[in-house]
C-alpha atoms as a PDB file:
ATOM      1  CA  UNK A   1     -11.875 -30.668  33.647  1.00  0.00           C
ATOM      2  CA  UNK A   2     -12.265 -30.972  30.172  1.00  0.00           C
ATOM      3  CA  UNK A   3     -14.185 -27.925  29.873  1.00  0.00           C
ATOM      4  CA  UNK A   4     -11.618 -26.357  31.133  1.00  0.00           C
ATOM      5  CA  UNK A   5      -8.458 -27.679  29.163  1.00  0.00           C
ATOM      6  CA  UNK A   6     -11.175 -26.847  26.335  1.00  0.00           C
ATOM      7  CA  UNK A   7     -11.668 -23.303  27.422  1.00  0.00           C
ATOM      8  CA  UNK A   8      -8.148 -22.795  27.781  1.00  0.00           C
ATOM      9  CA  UNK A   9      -7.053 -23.844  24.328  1.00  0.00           C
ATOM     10  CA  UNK A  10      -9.505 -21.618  22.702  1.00  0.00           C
ATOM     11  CA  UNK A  11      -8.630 -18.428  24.813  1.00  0.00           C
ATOM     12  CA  UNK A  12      -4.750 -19.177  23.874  1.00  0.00           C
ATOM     13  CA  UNK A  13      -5.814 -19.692  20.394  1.00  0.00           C
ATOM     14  CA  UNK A  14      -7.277 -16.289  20.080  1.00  0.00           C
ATOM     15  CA  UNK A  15      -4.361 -15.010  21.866  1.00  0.00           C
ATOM     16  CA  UNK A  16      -2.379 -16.239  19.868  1.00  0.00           C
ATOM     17  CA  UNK A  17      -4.179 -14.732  16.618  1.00  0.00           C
ATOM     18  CA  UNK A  18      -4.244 -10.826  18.499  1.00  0.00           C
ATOM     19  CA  UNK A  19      -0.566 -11.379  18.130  1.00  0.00           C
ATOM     20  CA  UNK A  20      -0.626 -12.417  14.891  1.00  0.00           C
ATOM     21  CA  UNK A  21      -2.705  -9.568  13.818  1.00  0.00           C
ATOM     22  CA  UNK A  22      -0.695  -6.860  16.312  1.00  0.00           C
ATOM     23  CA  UNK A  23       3.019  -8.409  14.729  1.00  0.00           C
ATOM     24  CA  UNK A  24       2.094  -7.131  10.947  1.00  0.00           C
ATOM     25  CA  UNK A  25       3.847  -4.646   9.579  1.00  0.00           C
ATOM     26  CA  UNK A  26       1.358  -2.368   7.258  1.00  0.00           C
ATOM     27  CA  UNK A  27       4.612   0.518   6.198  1.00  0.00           C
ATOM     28  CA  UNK A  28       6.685  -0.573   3.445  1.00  0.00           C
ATOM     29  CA  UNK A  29       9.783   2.301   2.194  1.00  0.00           C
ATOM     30  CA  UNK A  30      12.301   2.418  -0.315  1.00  0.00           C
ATOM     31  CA  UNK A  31      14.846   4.731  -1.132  1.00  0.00           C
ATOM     32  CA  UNK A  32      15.959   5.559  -4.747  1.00  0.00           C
ATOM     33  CA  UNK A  33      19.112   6.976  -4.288  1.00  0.00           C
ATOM     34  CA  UNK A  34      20.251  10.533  -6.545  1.00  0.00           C
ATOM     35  CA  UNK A  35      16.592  11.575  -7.307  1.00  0.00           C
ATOM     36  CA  UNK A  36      14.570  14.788  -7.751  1.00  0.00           C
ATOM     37  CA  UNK A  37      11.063  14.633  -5.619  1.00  0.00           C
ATOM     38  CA  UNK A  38       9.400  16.519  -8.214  1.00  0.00           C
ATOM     39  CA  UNK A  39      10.009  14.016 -11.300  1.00  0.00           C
ATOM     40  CA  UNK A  40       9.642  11.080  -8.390  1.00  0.00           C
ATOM     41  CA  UNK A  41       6.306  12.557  -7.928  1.00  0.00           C
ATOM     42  CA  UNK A  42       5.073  12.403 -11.589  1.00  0.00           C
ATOM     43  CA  UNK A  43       6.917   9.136 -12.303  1.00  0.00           C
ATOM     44  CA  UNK A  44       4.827   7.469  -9.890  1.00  0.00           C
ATOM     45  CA  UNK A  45       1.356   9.512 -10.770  1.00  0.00           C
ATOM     46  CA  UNK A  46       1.597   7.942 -14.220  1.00  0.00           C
ATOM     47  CA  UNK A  47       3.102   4.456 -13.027  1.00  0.00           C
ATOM     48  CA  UNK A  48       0.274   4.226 -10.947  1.00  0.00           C
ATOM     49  CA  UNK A  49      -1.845   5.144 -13.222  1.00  0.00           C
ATOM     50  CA  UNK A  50      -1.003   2.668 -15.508  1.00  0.00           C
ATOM     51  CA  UNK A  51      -1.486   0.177 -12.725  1.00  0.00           C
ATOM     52  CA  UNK A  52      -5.786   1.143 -12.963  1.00  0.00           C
ATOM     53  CA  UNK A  53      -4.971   3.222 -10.224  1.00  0.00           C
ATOM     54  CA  UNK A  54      -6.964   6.697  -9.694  1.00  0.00           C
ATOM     55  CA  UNK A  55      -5.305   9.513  -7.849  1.00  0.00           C
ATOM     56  CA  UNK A  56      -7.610  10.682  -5.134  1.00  0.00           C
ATOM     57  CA  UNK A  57      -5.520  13.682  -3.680  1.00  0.00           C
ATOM     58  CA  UNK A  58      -1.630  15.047  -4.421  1.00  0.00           C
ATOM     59  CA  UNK A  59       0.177  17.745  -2.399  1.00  0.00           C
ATOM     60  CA  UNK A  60       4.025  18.405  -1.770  1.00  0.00           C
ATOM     61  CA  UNK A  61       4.553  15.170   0.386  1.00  0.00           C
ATOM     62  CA  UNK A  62       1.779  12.540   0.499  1.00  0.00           C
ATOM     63  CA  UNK A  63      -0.129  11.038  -2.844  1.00  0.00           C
ATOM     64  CA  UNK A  64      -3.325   9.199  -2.359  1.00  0.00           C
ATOM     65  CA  UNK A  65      -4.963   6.592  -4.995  1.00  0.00           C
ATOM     66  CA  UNK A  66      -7.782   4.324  -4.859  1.00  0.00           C
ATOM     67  CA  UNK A  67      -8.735   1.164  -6.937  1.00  0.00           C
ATOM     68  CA  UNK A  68     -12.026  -0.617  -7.295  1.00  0.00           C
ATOM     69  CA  UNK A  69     -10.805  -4.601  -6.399  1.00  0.00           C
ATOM     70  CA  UNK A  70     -12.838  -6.445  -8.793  1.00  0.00           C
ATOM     71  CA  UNK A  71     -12.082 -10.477  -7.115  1.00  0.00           C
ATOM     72  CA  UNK A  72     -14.886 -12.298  -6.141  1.00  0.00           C
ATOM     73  CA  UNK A  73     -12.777 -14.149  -3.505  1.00  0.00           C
ATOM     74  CA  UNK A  74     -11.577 -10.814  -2.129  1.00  0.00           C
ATOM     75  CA  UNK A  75     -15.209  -9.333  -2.243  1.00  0.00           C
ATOM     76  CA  UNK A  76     -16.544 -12.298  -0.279  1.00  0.00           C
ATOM     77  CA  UNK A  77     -13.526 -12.267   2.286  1.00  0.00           C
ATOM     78  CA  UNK A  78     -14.641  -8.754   3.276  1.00  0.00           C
ATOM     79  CA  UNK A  79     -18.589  -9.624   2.831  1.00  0.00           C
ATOM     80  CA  UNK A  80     -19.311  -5.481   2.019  1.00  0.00           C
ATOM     81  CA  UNK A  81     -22.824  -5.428   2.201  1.00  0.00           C
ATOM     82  CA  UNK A  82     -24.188  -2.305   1.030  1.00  0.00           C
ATOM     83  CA  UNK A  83     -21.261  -1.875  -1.889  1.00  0.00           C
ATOM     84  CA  UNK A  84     -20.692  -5.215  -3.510  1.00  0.00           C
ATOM     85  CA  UNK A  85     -17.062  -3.880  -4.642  1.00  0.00           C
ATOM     86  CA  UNK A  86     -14.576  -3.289  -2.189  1.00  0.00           C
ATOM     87  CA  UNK A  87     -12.324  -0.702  -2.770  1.00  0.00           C
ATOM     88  CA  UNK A  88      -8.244  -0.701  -2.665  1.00  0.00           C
ATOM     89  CA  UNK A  89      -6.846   2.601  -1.427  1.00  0.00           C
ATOM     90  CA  UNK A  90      -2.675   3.388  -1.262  1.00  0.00           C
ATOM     91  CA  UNK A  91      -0.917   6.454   0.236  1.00  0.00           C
ATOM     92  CA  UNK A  92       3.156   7.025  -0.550  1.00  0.00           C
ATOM     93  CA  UNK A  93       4.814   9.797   1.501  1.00  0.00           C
ATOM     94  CA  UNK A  94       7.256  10.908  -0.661  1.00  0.00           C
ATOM     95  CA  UNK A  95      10.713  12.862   1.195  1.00  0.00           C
ATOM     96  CA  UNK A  96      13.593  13.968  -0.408  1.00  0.00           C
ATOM     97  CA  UNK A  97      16.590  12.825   1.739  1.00  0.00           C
ATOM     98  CA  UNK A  98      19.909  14.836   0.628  1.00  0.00           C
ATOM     99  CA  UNK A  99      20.520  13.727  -3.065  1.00  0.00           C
ATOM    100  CA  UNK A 100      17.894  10.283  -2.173  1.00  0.00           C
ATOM    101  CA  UNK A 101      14.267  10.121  -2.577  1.00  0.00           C
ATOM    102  CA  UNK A 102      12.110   8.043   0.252  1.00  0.00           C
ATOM    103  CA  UNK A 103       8.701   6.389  -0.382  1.00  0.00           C
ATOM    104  CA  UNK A 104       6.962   5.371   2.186  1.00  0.00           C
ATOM    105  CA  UNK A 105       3.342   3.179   1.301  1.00  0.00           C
ATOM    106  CA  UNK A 106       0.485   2.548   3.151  1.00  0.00           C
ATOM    107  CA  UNK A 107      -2.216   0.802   1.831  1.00  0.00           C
ATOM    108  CA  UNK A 108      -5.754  -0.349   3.050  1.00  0.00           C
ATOM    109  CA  UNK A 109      -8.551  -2.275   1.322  1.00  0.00           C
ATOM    110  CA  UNK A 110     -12.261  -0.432   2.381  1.00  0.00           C
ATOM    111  CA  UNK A 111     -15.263  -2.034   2.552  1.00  0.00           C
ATOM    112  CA  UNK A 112     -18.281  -0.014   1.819  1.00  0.00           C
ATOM    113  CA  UNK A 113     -16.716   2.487   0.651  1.00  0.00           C
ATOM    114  CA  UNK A 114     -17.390   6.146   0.870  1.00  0.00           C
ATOM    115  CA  UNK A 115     -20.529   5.426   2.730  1.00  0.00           C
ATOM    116  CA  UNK A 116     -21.529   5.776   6.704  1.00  0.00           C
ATOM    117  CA  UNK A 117     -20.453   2.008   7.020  1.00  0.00           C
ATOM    118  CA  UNK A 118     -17.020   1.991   5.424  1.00  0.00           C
ATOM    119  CA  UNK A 119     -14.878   0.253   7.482  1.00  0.00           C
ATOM    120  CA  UNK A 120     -10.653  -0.500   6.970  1.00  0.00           C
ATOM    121  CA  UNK A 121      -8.471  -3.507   6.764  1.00  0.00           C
ATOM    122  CA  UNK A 122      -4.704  -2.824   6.419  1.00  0.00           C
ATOM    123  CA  UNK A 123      -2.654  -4.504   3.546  1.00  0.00           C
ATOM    124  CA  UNK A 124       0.311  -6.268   4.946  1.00  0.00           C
ATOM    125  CA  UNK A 125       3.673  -4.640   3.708  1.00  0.00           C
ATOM    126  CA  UNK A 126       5.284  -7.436   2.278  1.00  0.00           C
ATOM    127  CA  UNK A 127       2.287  -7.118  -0.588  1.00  0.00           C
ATOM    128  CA  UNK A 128       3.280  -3.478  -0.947  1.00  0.00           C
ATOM    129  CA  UNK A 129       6.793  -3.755  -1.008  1.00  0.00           C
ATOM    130  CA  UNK A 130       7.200  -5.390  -4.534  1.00  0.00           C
ATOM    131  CA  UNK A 131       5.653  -2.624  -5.999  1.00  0.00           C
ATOM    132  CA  UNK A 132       7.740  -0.040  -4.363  1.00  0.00           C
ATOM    133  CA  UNK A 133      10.784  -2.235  -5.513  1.00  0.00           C
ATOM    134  CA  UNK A 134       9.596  -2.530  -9.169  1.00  0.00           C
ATOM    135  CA  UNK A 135       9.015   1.763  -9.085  1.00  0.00           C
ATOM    136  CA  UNK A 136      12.247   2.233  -7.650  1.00  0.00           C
ATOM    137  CA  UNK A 137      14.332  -0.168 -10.542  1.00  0.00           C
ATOM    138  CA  UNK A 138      11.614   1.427 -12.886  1.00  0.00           C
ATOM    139  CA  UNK A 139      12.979   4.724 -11.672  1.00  0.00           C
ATOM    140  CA  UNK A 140      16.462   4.133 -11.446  1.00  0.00           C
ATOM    141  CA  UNK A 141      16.637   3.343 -14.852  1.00  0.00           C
ATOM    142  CA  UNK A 142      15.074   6.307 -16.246  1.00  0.00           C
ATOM    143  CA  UNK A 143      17.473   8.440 -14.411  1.00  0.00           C
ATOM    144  CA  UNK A 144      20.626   6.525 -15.443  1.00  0.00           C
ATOM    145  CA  UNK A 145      18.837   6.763 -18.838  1.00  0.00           C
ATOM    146  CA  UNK A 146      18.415  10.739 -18.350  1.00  0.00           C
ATOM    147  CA  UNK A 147      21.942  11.485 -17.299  1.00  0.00           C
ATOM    148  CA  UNK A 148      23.628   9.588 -19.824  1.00  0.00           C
ATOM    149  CA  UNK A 149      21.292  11.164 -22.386  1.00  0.00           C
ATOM    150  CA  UNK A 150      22.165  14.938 -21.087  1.00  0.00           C
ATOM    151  CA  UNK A 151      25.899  14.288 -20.465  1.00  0.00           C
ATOM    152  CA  UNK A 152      26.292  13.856 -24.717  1.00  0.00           C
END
């Protein structure tokens, strides 16, 4: 019987962490509200950048960066074992929404990267969402700076 009572608290246990794991949200938006795409676009390219950021790919809608995460307790949390440096990697969808601009991030931390054994862990969104907040105040002010500058 006590096997049993044993047995069961472990399978509930792990049931209980599947949920955990199924219940996280990995998308994190924001809106910045009377934007152009296009200067969105390059605003966040050199934010980014400045970050230690590298931009993998860019097209009309989706920008793609990757970062080298150089913290011991992060590289032995996700044990890589060819590639002793796992690698941070963040996509924003970027929409233009009437006069609004909407970011939407993804981001995933690789282990092993670019080899046959690279394998993915999502990033929770509530680490990605400060980020998108700071870009979008970052961004708000430099367009309430750029229209009162061209309204003189």
């Amino acid at each position: 019987m006590k096997k049993f009572f044993i047995l069961i608290c472990i399978a509930l246990i792990a049931l209980l962490f599947q949920i955990q794991c199924l219940a996280m949200n990995t998308v994190a938006s924001t809106e910045i509200p009377n934007a152009d795409k296009k200067l969105i676009i390059d605003a966040t390219i050199s934010d980014m950048v400045n970050r230690g950021f590298s931009v993998v790919s860019v097209n009309e809608y989706q920008i793609s960066f990757k970062r080298d995460l150089f913290n011991v307790p992060k590289a032995m949390l996700f044990d890589p074992k060819l590639n002793g440096t796992p690698e941070g990697r963040i996509t924003l969808n970027i929409v233009q929404v009437n006069r609004n601009v909407r970011i939407v991030a993804e981001a995933k931390i690789f282990t092993n990267p670019n080899s046959g054994y690279e394998r993915s862990f999502p990033v929770d969104a509530k680490y990605i969402q400060p980020l998108l907040d700071d870009m979008k105040y970052k961004f708000i002010g430099a367009i309430k700076f750029q229209i009162k500058w061209s309204s003189l």
